[in-house]
Protein backbone atom coordinates (compact mmCIF):
# COMPACT_ATOMS: atom_id res chain seq x y z
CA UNK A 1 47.71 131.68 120.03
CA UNK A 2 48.10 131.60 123.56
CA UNK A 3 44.91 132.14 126.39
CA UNK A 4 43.84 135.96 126.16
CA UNK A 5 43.39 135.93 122.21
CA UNK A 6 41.57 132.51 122.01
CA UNK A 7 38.70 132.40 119.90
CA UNK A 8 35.87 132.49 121.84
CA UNK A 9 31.56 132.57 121.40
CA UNK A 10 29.71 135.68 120.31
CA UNK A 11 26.11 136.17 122.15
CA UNK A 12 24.74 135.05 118.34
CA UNK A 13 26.73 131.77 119.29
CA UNK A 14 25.67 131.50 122.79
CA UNK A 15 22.41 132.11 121.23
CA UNK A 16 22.40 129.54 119.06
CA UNK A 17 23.59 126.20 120.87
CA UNK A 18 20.70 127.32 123.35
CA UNK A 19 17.51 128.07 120.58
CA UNK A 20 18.99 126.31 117.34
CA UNK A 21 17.60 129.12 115.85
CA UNK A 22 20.30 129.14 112.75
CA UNK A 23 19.52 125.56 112.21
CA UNK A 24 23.66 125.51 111.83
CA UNK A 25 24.66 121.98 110.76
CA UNK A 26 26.08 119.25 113.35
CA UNK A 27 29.59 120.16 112.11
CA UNK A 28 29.17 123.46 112.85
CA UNK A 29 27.66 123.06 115.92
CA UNK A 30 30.47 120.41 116.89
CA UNK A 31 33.00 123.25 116.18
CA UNK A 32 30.93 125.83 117.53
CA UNK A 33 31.06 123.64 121.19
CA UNK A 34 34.49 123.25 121.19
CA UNK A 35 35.07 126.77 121.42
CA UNK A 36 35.93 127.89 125.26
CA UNK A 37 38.08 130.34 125.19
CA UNK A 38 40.77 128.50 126.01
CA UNK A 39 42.12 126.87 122.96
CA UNK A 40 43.70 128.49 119.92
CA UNK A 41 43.05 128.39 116.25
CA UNK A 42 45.30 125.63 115.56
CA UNK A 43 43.98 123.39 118.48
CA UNK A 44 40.61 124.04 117.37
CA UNK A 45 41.39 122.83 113.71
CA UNK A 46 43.16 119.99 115.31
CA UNK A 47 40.14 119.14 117.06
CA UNK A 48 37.78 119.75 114.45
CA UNK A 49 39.99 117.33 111.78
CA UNK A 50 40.02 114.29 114.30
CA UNK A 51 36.08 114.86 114.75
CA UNK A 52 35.46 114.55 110.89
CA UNK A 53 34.94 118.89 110.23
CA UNK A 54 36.23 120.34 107.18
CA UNK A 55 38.62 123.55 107.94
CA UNK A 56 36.44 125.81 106.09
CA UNK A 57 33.79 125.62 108.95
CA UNK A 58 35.78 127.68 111.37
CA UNK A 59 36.39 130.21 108.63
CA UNK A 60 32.48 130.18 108.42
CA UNK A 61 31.93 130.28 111.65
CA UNK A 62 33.94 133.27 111.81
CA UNK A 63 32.09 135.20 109.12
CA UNK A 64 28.64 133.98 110.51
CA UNK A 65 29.31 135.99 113.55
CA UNK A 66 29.45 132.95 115.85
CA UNK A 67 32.81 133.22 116.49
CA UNK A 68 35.08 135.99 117.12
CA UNK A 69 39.03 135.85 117.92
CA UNK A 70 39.67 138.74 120.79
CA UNK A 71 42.67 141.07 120.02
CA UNK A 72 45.91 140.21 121.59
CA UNK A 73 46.70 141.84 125.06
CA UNK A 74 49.91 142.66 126.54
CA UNK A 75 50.15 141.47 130.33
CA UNK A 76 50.16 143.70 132.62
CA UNK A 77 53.97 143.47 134.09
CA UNK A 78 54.78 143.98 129.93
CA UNK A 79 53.21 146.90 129.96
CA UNK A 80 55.15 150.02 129.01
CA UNK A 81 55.40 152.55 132.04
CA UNK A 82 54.62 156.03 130.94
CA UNK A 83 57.74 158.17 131.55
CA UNK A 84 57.91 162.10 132.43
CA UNK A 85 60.22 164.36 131.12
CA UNK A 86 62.61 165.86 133.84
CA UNK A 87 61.08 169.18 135.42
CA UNK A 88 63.41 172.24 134.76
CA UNK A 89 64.01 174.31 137.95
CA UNK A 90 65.12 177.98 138.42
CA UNK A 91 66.49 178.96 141.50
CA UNK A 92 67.49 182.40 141.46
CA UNK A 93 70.31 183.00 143.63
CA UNK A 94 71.43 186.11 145.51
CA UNK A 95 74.14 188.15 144.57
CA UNK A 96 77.39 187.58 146.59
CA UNK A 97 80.53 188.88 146.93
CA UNK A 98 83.61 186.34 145.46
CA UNK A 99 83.77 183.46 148.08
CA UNK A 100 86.83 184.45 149.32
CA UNK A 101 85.91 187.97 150.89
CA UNK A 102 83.18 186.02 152.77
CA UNK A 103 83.61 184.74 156.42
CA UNK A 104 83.47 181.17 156.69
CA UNK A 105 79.88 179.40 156.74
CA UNK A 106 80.23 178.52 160.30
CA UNK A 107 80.14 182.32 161.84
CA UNK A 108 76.68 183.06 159.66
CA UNK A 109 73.65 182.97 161.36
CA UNK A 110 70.41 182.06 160.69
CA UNK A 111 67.88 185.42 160.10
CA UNK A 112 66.07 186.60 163.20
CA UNK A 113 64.93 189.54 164.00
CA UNK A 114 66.69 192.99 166.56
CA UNK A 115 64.96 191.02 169.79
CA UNK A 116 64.76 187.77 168.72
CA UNK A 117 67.59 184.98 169.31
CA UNK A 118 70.19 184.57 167.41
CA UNK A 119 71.07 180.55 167.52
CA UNK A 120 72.96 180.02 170.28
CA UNK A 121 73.38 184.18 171.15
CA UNK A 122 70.85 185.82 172.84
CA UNK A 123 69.06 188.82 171.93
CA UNK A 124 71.73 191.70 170.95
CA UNK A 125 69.77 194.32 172.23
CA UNK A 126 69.62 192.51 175.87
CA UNK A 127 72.92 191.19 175.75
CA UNK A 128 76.21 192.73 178.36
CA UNK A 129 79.61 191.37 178.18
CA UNK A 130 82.20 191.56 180.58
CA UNK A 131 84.92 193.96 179.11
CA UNK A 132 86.71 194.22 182.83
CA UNK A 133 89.34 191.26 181.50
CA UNK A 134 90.63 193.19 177.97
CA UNK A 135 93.63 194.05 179.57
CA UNK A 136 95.40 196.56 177.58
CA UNK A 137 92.56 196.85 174.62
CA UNK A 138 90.29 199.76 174.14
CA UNK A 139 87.12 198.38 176.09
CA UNK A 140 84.85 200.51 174.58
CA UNK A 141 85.84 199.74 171.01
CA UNK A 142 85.48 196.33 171.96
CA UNK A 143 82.00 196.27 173.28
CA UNK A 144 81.00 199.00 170.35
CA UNK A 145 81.99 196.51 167.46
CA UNK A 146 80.60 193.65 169.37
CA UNK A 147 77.14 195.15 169.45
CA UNK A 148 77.48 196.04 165.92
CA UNK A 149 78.43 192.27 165.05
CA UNK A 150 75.57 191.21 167.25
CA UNK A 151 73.24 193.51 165.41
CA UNK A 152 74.34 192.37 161.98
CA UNK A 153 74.37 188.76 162.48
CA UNK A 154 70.60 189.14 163.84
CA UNK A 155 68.86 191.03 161.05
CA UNK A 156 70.99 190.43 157.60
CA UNK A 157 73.63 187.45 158.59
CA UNK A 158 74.36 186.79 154.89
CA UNK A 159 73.29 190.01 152.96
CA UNK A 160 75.74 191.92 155.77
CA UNK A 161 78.44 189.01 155.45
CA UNK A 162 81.27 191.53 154.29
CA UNK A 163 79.95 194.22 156.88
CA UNK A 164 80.97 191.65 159.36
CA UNK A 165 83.74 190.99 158.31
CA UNK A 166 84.80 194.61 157.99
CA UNK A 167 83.92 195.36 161.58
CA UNK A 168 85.97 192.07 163.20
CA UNK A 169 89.29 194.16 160.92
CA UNK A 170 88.13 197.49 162.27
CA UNK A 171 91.49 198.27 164.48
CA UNK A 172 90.38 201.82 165.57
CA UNK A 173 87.57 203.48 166.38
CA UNK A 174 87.63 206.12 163.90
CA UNK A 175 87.29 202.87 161.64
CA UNK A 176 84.55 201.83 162.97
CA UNK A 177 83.05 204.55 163.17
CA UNK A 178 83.28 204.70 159.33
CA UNK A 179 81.39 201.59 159.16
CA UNK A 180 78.44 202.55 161.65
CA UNK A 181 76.68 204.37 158.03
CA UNK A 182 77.10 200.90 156.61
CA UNK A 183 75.68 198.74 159.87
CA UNK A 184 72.72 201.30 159.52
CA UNK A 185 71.88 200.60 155.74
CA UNK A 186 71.56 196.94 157.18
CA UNK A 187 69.71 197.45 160.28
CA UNK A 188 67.31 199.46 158.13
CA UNK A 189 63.49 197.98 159.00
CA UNK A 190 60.68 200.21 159.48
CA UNK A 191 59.54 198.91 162.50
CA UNK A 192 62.66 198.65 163.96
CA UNK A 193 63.65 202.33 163.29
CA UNK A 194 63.80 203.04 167.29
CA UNK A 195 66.11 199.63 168.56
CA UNK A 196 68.39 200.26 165.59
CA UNK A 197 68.33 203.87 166.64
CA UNK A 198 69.15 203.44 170.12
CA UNK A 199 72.15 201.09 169.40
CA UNK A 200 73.72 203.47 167.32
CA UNK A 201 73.41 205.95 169.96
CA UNK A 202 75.22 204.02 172.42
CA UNK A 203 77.70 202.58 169.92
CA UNK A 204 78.89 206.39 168.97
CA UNK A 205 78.68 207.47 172.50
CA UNK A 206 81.23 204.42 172.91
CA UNK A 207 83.57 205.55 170.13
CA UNK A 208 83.59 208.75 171.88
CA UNK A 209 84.34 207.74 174.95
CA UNK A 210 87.60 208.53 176.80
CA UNK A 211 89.90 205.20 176.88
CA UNK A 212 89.85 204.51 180.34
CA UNK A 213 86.52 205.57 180.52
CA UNK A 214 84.59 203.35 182.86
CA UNK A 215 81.64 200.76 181.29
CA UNK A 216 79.40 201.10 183.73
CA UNK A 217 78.13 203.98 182.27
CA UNK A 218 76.79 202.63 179.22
């Protein structure tokens, strides 16, 4: 036995080295003083033999309640560490379209709101390009879909991922104009009834717009 599980002195024992009370014999008491917590079982005997005690007095020691041999502890770097089970998670994701109708991660925004900012965009309602270098394009197709984008990527950048994409391959304005039904659906916010309303106004009036028609009057 090693120090921790020692045999060591009850209070009877204390008790009795101090008030003789047991009138134990001077063997007893000779074993009985030996005992420090320190030494085990077999050193004790050892001890005991040399000093002329029979064995049988630590045995009735034991019994006598003057003695008592602690139960073995495990140190405290031995000590099993309790272990947890893993944690299952559900994450519920949305419902997308296959990967490869979706425009690339780059070109999605992060959510905002009709007049808020849009990364590195500024607010789409606030917002007027410069058409006047288009050259040979239909300017007011151009500035039409790039509203619509603008719109999109502010309130629904990943929900309205394939809208975008539709309106970048919109080549004419009657098909864009097909998709303005589908921009509205994802514009739709309560309290937003009146921007979203007012862009769509201008986009159509836009679309309808001779081709050399002039910007500055939108």
């Amino acid at each position: 036995m090693g120090i921790g599980n020692a045999p060591i002195k009850t209070p009877d024992g204390q008790a009795e080295l101090a008030t003789r009370a047991r009138q134990l014999s001077q063997r007893h008491r000779t074993l009985l003083l030996l005992v420090d917590g320190r030494r085990s079982e077999a050193q004790l005997r050892l001890l005991a033999e040399r000093a002329g005690v029979p064995p049988s007095v630590y045995d009735e020691l034991l019994d006598m309640g003057m003695i008592t041999v602690p139960l073995p502890t495990l140190p405290i770097e031995l000590a099993p560490h309790p272990t947890l089970p893993p944690l299952p998670v559900d994450v519920t994701l949305p419902d997308v379209a296959p990967e490869s109708e979706l425009p690339a991660s780059r070109t999605l925004q992060p959510e905002s709101t009709l007049n808020g900012d849009i990364g590195n965009y500024e607010p789409w309602t606030m917002v007027e390009t410069d058409y006047s270098d288009l050259g040979d394009l239909d300017a007011p197709l151009e500035q039409a879909r790039d509203l619509l984008i603008r719109a999109v990527r502010a309130e629904a950048p990943v929900a309205g991922s394939l809208t975008l994409m539709r309106l970048r391959r919109a080549h004419t304005r009657d098909e864009l104009d097909a998709l303005i039904d589908e921009v509205e659906a994802r514009l739709s916010r309560p309290h937003r009834t009146l921007a979203t309303t007012q862009l769509l106004r201008r986009v159509r009036r836009l679309i309808d717009a001779p081709v050399d028609s002039s910007l500055s009057n939108f």
